[in-house]
N, C-alpha and C. Protein backbone atom coordinates (compact mmCIF):
# COMPACT_ATOMS: atom_id res chain seq x y z
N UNK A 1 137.22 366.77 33.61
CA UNK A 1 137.31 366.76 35.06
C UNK A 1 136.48 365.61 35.64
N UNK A 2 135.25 365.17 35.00
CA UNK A 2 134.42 364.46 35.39
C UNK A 2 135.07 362.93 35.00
N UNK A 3 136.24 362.96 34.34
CA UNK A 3 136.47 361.58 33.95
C UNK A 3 137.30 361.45 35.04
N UNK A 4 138.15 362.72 35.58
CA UNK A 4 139.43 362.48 36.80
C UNK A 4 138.64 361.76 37.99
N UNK A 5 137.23 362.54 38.36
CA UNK A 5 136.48 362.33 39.73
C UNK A 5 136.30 360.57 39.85
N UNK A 6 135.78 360.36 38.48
CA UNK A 6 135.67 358.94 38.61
C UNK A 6 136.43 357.93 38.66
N UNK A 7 137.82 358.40 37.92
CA UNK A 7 138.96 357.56 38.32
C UNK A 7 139.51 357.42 39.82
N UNK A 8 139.23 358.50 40.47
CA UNK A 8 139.68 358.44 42.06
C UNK A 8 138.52 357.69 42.39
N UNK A 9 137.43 357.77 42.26
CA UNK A 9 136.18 356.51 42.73
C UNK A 9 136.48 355.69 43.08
N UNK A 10 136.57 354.88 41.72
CA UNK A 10 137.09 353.51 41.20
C UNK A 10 138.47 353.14 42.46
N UNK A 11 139.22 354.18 42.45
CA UNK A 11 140.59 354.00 43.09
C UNK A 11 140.04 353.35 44.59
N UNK A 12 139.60 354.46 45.05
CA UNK A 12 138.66 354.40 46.33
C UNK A 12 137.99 353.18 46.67
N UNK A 13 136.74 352.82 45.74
CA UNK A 13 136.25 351.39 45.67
C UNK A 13 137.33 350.10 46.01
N UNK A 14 138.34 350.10 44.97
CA UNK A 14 139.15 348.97 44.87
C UNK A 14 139.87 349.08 46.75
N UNK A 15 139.84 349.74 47.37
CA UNK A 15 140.40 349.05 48.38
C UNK A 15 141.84 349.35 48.62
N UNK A 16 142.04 348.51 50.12
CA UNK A 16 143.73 348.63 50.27
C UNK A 16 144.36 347.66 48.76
N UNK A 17 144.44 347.03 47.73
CA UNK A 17 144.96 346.56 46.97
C UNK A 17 145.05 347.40 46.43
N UNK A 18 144.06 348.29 45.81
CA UNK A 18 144.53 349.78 45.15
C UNK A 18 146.01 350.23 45.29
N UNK A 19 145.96 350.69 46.74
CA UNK A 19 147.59 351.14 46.78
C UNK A 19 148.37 350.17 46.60
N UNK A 20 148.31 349.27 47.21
CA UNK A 20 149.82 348.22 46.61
C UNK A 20 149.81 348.44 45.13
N UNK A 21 149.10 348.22 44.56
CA UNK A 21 149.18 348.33 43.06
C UNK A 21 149.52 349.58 42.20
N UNK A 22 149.26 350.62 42.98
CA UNK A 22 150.24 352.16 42.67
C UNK A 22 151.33 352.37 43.28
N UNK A 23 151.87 351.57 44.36
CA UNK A 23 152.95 351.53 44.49
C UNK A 23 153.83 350.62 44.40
N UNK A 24 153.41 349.23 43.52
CA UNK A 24 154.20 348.91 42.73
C UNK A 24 154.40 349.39 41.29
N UNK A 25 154.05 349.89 40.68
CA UNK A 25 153.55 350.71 39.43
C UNK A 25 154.69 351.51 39.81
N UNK A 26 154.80 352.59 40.92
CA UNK A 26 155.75 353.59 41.32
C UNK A 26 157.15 352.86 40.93
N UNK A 27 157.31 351.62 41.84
CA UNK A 27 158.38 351.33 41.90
C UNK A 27 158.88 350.62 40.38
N UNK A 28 157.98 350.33 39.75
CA UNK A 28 158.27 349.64 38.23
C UNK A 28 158.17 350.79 37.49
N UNK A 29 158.41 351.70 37.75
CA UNK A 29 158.52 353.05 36.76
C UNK A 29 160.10 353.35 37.24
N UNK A 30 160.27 353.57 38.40
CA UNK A 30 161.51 353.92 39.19
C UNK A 30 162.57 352.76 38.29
N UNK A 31 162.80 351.48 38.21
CA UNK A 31 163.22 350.71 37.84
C UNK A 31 163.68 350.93 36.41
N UNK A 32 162.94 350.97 35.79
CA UNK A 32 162.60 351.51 34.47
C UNK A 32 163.67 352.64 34.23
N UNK A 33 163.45 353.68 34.79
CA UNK A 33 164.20 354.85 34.69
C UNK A 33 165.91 354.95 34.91
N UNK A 34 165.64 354.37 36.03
CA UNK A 34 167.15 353.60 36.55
C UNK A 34 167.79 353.06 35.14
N UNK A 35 167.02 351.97 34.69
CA UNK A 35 167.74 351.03 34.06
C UNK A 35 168.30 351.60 32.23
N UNK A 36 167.20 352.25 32.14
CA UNK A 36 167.02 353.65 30.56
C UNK A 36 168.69 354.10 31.19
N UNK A 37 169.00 355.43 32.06
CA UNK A 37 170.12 355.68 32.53
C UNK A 37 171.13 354.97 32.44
N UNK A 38 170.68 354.02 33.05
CA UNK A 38 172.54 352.94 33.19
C UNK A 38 172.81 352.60 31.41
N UNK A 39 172.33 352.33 30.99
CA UNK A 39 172.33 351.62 30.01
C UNK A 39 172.56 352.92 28.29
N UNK A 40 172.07 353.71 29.29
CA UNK A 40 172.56 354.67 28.19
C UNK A 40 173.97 355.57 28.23
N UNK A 41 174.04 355.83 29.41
CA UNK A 41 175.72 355.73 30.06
C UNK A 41 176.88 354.56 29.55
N UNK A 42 176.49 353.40 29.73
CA UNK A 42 176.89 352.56 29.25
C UNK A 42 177.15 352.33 27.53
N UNK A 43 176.30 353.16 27.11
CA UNK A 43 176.68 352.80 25.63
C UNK A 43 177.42 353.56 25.11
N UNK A 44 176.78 355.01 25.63
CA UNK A 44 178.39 355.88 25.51
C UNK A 44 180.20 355.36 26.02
N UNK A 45 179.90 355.12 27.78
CA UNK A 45 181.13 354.70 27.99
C UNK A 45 181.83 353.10 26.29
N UNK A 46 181.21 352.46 26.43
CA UNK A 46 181.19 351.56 25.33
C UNK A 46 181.63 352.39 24.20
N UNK A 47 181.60 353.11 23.28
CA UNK A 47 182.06 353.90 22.15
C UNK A 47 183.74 354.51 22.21
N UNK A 48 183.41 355.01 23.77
CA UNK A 48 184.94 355.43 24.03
C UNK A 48 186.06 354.19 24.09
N UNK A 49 185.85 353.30 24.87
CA UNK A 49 186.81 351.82 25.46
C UNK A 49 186.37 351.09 23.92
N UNK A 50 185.54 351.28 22.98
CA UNK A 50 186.27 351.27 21.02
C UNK A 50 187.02 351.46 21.06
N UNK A 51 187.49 352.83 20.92
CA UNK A 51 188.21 353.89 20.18
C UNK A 51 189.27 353.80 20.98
N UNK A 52 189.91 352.83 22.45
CA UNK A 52 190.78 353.31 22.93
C UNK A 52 191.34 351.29 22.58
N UNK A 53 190.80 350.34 22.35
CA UNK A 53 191.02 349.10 21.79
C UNK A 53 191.52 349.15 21.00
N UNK A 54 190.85 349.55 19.72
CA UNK A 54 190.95 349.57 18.19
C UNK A 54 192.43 349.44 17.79
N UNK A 55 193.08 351.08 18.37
CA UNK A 55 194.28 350.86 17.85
C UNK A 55 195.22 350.08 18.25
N UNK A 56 195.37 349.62 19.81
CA UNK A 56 196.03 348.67 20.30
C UNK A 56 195.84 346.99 19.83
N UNK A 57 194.55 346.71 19.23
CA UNK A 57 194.37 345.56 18.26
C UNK A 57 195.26 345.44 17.38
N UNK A 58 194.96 346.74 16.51
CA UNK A 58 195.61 346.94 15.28
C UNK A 58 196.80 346.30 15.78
N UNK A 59 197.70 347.46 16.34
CA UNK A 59 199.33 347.37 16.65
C UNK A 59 199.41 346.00 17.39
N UNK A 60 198.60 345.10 17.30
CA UNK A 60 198.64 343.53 17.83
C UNK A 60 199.91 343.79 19.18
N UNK A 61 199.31 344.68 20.20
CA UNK A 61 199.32 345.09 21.73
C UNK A 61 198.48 344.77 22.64
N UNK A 62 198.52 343.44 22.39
CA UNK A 62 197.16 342.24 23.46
C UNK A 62 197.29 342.43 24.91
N UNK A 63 198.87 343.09 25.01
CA UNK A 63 199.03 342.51 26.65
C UNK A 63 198.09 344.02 27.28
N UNK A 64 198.40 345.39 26.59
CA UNK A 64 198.12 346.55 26.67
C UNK A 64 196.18 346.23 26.73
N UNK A 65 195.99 345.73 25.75
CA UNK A 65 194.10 345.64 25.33
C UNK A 65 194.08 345.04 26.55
N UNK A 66 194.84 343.90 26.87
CA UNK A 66 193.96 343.58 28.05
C UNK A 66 193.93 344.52 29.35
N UNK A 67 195.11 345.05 29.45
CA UNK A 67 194.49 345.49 30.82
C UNK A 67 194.09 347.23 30.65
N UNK A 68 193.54 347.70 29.32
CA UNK A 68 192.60 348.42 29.08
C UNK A 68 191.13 347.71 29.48
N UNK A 69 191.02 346.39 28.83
CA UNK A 69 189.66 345.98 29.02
C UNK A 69 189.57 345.86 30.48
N UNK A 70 190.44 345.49 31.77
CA UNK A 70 190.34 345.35 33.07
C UNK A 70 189.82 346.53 33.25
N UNK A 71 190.63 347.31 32.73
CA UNK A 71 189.87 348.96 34.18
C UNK A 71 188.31 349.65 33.61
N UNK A 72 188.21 348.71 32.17
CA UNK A 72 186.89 349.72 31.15
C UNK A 72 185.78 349.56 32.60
N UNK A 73 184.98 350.34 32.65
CA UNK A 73 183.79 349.88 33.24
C UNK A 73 182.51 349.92 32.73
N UNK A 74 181.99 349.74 31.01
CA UNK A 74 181.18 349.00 30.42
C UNK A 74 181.60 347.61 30.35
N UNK A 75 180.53 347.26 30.00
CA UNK A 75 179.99 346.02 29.60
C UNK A 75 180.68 345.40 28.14
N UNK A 76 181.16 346.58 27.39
CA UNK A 76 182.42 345.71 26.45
C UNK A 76 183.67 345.86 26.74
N UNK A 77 183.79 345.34 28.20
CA UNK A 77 185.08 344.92 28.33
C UNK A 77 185.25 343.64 28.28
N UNK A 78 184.50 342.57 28.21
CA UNK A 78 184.70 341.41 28.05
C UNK A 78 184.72 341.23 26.61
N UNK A 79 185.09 342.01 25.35
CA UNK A 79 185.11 342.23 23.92
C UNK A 79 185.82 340.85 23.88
N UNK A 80 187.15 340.40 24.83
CA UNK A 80 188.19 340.01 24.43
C UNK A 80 188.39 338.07 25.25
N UNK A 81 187.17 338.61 25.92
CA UNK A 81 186.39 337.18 26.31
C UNK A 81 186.15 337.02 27.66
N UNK A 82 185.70 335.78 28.31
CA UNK A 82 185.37 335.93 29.67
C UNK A 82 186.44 336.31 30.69
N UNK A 83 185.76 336.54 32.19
CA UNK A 83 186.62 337.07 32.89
C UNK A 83 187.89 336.06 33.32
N UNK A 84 187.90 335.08 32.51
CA UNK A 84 188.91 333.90 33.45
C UNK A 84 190.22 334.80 33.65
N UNK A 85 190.78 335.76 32.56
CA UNK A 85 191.69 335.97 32.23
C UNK A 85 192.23 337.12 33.49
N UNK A 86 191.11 337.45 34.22
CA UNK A 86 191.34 338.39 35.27
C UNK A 86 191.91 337.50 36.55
N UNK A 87 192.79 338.05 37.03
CA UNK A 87 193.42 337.84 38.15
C UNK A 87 192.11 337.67 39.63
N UNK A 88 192.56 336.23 40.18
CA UNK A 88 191.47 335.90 41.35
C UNK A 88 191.79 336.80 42.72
């Protein structure tokens, strides 16, 4: 308990910079969390838009892959290369 008291001290001492600095901390945690989420969503969605490519590769059905890869909404939809190929 006596180590908590002194950490609020210290907090206290340091001033208004104190808080900016816990609430950027806040917000670089927030960020963080956000980004863990997306990205893990994303790797799942990614596994599925595999498994729905794969066989249309196989069956050399390019016109089909592509506009599977248009509607995917991970990040391996560009498997099949940049976006030029998308309509402006």
């Amino acid at each position: 308990m006596q180590l908590f008291t002194q950490a609020i001290d210290l907090f206290h001492k340091g001033g208004p910079v104190m808080y900016l600095l816990a609430a950027c901390s806040l917000f670089v945690v927030a960020i963080a969390v956000e980004r863990f989420l997306y990205y893990r969503t994303s790797s799942a969605d990614s596994a599925a838009f595999q498994q729905k490519l794969q066989p249309l590769l196989e069956k050399q059905r390019f016109s089909d892959a592509i506009i599977t890869c248009r509607y995917c909404k991970s990040g391996s939809r560009w498997a099949l290369g940049p976006p030029a190929w998308q309509p402006a």
